[in-house]
N, C-alpha and C. Protein backbone atom coordinates (compact mmCIF):
# COMPACT_ATOMS: atom_id res chain seq x y z
N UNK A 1 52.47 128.74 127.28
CA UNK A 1 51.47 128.39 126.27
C UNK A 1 50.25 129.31 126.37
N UNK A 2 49.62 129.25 127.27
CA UNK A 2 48.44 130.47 127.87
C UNK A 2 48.80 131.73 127.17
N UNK A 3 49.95 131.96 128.02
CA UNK A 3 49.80 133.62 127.89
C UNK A 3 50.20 134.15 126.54
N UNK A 4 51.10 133.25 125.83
CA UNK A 4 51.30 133.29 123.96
C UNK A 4 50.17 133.32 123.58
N UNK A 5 49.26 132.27 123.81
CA UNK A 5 47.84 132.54 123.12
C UNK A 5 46.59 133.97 123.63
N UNK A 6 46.97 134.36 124.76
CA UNK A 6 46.38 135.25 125.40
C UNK A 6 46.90 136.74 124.84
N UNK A 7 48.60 137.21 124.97
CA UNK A 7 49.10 138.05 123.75
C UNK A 7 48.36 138.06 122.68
N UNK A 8 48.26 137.03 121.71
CA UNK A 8 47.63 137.24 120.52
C UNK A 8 46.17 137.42 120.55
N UNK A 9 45.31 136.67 121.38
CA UNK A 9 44.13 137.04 121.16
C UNK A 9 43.58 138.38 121.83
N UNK A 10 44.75 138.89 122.52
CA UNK A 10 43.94 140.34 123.28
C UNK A 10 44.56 141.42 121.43
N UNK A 11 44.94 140.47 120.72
CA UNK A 11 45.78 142.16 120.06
C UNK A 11 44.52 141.07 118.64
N UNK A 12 43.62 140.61 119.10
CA UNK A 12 42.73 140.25 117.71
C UNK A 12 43.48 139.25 116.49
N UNK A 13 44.40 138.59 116.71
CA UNK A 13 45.08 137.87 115.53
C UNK A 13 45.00 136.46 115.63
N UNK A 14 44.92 135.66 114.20
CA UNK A 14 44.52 134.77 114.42
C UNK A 14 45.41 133.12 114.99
N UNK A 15 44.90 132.92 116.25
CA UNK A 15 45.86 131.48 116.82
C UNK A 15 45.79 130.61 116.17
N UNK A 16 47.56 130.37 115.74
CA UNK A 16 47.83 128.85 114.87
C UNK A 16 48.01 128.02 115.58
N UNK A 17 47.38 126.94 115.20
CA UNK A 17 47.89 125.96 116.58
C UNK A 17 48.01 124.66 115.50
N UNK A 18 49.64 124.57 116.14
CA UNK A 18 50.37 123.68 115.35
C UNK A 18 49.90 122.13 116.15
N UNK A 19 49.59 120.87 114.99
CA UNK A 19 49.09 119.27 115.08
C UNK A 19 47.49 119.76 115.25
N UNK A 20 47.34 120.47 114.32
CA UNK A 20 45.37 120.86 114.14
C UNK A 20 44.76 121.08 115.45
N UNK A 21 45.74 122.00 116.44
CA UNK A 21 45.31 121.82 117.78
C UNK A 21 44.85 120.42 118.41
N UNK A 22 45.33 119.66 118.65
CA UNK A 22 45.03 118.19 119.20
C UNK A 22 46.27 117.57 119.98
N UNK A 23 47.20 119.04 120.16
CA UNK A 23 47.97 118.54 121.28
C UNK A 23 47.85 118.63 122.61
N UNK A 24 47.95 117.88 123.54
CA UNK A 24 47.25 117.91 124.68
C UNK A 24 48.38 118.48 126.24
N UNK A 25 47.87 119.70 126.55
CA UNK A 25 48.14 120.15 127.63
C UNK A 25 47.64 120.02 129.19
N UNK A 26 48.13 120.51 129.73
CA UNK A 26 47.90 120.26 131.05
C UNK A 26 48.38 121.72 131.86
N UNK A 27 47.84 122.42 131.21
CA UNK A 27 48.23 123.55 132.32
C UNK A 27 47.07 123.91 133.09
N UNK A 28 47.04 124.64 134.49
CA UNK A 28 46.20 124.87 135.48
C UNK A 28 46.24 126.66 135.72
N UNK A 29 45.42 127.06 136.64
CA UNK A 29 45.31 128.48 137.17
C UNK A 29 46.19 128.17 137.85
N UNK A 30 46.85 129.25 138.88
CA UNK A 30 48.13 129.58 139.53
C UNK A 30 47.02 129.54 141.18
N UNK A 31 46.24 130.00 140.81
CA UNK A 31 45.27 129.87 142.34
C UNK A 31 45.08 128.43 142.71
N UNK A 32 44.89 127.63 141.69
CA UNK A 32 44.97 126.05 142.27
C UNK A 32 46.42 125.47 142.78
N UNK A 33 47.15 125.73 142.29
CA UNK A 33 48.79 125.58 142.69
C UNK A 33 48.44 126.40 144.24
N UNK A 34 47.89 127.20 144.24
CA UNK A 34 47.98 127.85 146.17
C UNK A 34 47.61 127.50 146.82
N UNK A 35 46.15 126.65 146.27
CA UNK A 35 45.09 126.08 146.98
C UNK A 35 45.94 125.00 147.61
N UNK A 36 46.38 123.90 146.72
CA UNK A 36 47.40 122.90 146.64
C UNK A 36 48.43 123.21 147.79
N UNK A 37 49.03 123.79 148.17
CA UNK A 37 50.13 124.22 148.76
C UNK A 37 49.73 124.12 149.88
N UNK A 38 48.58 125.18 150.53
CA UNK A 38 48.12 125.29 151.43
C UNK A 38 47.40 124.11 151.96
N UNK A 39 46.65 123.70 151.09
CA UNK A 39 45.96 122.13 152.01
C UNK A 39 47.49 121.03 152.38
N UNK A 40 48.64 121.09 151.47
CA UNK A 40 49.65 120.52 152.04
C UNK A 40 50.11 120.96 153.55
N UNK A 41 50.17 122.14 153.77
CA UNK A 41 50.40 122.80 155.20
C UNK A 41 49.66 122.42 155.95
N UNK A 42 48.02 122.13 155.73
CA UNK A 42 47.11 122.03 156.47
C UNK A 42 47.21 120.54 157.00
N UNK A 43 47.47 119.74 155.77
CA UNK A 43 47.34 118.22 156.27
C UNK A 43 48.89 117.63 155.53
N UNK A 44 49.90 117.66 156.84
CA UNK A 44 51.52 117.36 156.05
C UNK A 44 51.16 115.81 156.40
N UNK A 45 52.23 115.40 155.34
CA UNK A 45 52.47 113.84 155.13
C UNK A 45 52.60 113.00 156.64
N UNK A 46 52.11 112.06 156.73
CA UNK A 46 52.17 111.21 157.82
C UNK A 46 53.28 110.27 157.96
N UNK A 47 53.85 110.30 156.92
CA UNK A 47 55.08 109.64 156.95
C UNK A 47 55.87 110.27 156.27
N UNK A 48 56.48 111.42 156.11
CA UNK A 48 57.35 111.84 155.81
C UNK A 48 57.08 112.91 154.37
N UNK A 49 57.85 112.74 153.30
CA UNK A 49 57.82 113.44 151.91
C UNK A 49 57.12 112.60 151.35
N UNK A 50 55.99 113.53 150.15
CA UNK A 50 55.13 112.83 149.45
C UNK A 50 55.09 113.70 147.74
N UNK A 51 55.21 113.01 146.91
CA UNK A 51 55.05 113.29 145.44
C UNK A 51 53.87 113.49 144.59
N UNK A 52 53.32 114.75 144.68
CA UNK A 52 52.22 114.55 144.11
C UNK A 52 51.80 116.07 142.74
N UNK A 53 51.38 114.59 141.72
CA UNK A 53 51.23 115.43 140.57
C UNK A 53 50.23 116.78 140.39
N UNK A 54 50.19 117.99 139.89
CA UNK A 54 49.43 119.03 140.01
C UNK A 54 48.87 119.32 138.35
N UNK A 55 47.65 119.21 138.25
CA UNK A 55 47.41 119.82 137.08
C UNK A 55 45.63 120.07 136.66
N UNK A 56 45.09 120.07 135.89
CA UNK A 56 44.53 119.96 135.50
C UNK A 56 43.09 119.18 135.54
N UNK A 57 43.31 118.28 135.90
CA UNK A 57 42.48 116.82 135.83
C UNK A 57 41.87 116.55 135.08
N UNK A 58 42.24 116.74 133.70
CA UNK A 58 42.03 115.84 132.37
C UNK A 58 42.88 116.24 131.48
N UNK A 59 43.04 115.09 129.98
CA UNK A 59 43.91 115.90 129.19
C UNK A 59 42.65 117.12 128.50
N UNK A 60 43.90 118.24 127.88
CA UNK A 60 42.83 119.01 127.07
C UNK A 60 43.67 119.40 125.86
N UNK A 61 43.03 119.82 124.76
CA UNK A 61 43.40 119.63 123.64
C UNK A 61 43.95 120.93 123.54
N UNK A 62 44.89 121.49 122.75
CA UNK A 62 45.36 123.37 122.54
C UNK A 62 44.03 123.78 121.90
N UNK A 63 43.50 123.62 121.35
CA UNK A 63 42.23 123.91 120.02
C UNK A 63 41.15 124.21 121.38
N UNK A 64 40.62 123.14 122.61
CA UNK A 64 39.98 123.77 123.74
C UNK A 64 40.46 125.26 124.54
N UNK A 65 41.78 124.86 124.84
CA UNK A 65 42.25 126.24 125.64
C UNK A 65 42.21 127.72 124.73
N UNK A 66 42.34 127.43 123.44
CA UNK A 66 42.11 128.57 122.60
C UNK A 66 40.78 129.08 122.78
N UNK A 67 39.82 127.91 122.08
CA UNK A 67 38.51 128.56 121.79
C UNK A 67 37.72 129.30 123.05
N UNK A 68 38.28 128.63 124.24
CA UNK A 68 37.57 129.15 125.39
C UNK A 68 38.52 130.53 126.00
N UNK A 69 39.33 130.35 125.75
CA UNK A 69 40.04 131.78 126.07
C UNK A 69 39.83 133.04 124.89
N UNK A 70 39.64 132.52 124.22
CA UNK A 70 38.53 133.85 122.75
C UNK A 70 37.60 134.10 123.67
N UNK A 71 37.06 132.94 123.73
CA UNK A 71 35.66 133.16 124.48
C UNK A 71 35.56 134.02 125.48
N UNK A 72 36.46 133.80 126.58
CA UNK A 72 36.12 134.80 128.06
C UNK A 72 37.50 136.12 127.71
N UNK A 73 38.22 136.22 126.81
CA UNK A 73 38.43 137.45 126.21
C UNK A 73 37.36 137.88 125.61
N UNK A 74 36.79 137.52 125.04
CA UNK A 74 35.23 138.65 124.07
C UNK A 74 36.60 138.80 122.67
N UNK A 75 37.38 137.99 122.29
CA UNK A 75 38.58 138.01 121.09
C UNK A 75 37.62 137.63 119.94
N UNK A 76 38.43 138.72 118.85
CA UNK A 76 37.87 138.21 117.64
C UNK A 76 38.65 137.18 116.96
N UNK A 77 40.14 137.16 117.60
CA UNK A 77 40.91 136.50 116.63
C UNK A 77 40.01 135.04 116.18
N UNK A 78 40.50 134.32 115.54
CA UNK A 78 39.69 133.06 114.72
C UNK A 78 41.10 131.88 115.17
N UNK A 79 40.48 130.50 115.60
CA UNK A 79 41.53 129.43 116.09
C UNK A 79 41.52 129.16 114.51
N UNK A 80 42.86 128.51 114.14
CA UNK A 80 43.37 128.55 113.15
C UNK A 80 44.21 126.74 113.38
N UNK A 81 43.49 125.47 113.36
CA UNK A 81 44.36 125.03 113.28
C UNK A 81 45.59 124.46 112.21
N UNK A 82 46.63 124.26 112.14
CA UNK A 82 47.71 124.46 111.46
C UNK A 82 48.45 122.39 110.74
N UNK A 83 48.11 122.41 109.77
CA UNK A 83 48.81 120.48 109.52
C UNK A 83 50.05 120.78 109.66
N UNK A 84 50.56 121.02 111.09
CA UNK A 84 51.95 121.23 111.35
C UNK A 84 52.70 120.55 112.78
N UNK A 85 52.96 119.69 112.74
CA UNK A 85 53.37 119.24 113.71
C UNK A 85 54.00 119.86 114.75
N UNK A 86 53.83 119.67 116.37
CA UNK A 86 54.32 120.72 117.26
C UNK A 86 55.38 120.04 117.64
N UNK A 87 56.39 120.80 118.12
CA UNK A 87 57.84 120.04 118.91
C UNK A 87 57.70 119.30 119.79
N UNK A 88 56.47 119.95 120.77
CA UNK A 88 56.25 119.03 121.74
C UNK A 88 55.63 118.03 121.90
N UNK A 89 55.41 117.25 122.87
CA UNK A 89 54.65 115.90 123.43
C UNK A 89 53.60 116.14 123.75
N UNK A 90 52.44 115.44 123.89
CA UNK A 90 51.00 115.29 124.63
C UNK A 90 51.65 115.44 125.78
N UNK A 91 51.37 116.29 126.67
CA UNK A 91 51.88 116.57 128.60
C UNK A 91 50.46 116.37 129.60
N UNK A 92 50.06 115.43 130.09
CA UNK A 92 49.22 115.19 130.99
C UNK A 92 49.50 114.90 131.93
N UNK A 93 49.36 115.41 133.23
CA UNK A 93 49.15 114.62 134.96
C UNK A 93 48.53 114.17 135.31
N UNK A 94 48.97 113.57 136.49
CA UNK A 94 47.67 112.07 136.69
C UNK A 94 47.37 112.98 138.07
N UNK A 95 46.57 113.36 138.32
CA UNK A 95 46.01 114.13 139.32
C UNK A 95 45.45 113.26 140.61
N UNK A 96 45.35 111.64 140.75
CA UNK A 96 44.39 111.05 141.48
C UNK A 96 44.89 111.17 143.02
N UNK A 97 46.65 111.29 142.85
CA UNK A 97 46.88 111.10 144.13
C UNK A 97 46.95 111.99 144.93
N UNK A 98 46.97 113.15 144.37
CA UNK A 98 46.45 114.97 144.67
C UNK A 98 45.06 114.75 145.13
N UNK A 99 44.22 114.18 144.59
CA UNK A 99 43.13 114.20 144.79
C UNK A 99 42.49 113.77 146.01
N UNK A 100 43.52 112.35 146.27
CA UNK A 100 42.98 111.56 147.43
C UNK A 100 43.67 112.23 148.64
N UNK A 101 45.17 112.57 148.63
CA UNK A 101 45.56 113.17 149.92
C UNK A 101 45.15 114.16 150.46
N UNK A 102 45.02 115.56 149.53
CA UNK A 102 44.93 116.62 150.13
C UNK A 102 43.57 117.05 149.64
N UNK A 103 42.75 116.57 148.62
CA UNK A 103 41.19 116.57 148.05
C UNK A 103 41.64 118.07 147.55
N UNK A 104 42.60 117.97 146.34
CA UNK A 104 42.78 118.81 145.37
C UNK A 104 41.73 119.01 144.15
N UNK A 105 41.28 119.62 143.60
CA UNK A 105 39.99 119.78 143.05
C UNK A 105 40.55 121.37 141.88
N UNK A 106 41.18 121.08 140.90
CA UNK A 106 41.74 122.31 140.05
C UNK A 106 40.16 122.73 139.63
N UNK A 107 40.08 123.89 138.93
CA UNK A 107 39.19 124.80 138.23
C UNK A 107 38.68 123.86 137.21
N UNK A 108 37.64 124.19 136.86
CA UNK A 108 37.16 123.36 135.49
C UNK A 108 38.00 124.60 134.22
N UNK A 109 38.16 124.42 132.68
CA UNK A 109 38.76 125.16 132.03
C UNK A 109 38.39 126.28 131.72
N UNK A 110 36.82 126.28 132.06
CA UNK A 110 35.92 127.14 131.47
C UNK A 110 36.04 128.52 132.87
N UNK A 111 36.38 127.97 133.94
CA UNK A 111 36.39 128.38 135.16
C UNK A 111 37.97 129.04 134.63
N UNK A 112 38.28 128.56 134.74
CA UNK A 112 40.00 128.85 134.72
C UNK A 112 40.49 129.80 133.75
N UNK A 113 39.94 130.17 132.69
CA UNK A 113 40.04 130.63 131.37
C UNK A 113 39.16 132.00 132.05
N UNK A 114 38.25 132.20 132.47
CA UNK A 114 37.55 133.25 132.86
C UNK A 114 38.20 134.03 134.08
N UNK A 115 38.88 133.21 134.90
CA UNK A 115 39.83 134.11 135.77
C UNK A 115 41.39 134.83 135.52
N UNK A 116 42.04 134.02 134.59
CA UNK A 116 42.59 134.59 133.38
C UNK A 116 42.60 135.33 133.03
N UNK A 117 41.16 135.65 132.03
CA UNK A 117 40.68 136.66 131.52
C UNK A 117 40.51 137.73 132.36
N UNK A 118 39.97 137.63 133.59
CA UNK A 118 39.93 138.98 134.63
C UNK A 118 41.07 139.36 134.84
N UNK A 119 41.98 138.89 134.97
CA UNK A 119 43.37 138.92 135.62
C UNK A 119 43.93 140.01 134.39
N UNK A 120 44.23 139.62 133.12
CA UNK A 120 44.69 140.07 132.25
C UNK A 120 43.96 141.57 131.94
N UNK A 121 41.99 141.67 132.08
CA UNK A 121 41.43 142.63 132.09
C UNK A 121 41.67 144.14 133.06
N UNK A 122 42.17 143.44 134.07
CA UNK A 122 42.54 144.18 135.38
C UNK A 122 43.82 145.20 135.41
């Protein structure tokens, strides 16, 4: 989802975002997934295997992840949302129990969208 919208806005064109952008994602930076990993190594389960959701920590809308990824691209493209229904589902994680075991703490979007942007600049 990111990097489709990231393609188009580095080449200036305008993002459609199908259900008027108001479908809700849950994707994260790849550095919080490491962070994550590693505090698991640091502090392993006390009783054995443990399940814990990774994401985000809130829902966010496609129409947010766009406008702020224009944003820390410097993109001219224009968010475009679309009365078109998307294939997919609202996808949210419940982040609390990430939170409490290993004191997982993802990027805020605005944070996350700007390292992105370096990444892709680089």
């Amino acid at each position: 989802f990111i990097d489709g919208l990231a393609r188009t806005a580095v080449r200036g064109e305008p993002l459609d975002l199908f259900s008027r952008g108001e479908l809700i994602h849950d994707a994260l930076h790849v550095s919080d997934v490491v962070q994550a990993i590693a505090a698991c190594v640091r502090r392993p389960a006390e009783r054995g295997y443990v399940v814990m959701n990774l994401g985000c920590g809130r829902p966010i809308r496609s129409i947010e992840y766009a406008e702020s990824l224009v944003s820390e691209l410097g993109s001219t493209s224009k968010v475009v949302p679309i009365d078109r229904e998307a294939s997919q589902e609202n996808l949210y994680a419940d982040i609390e129990h990430a939170r409490q075991l290993i004191g997982f703490a993802p990027m805020s979007l605005a944070d996350s969208m700007a390292a992105y942007a370096n990444e892709i600049r680089a």
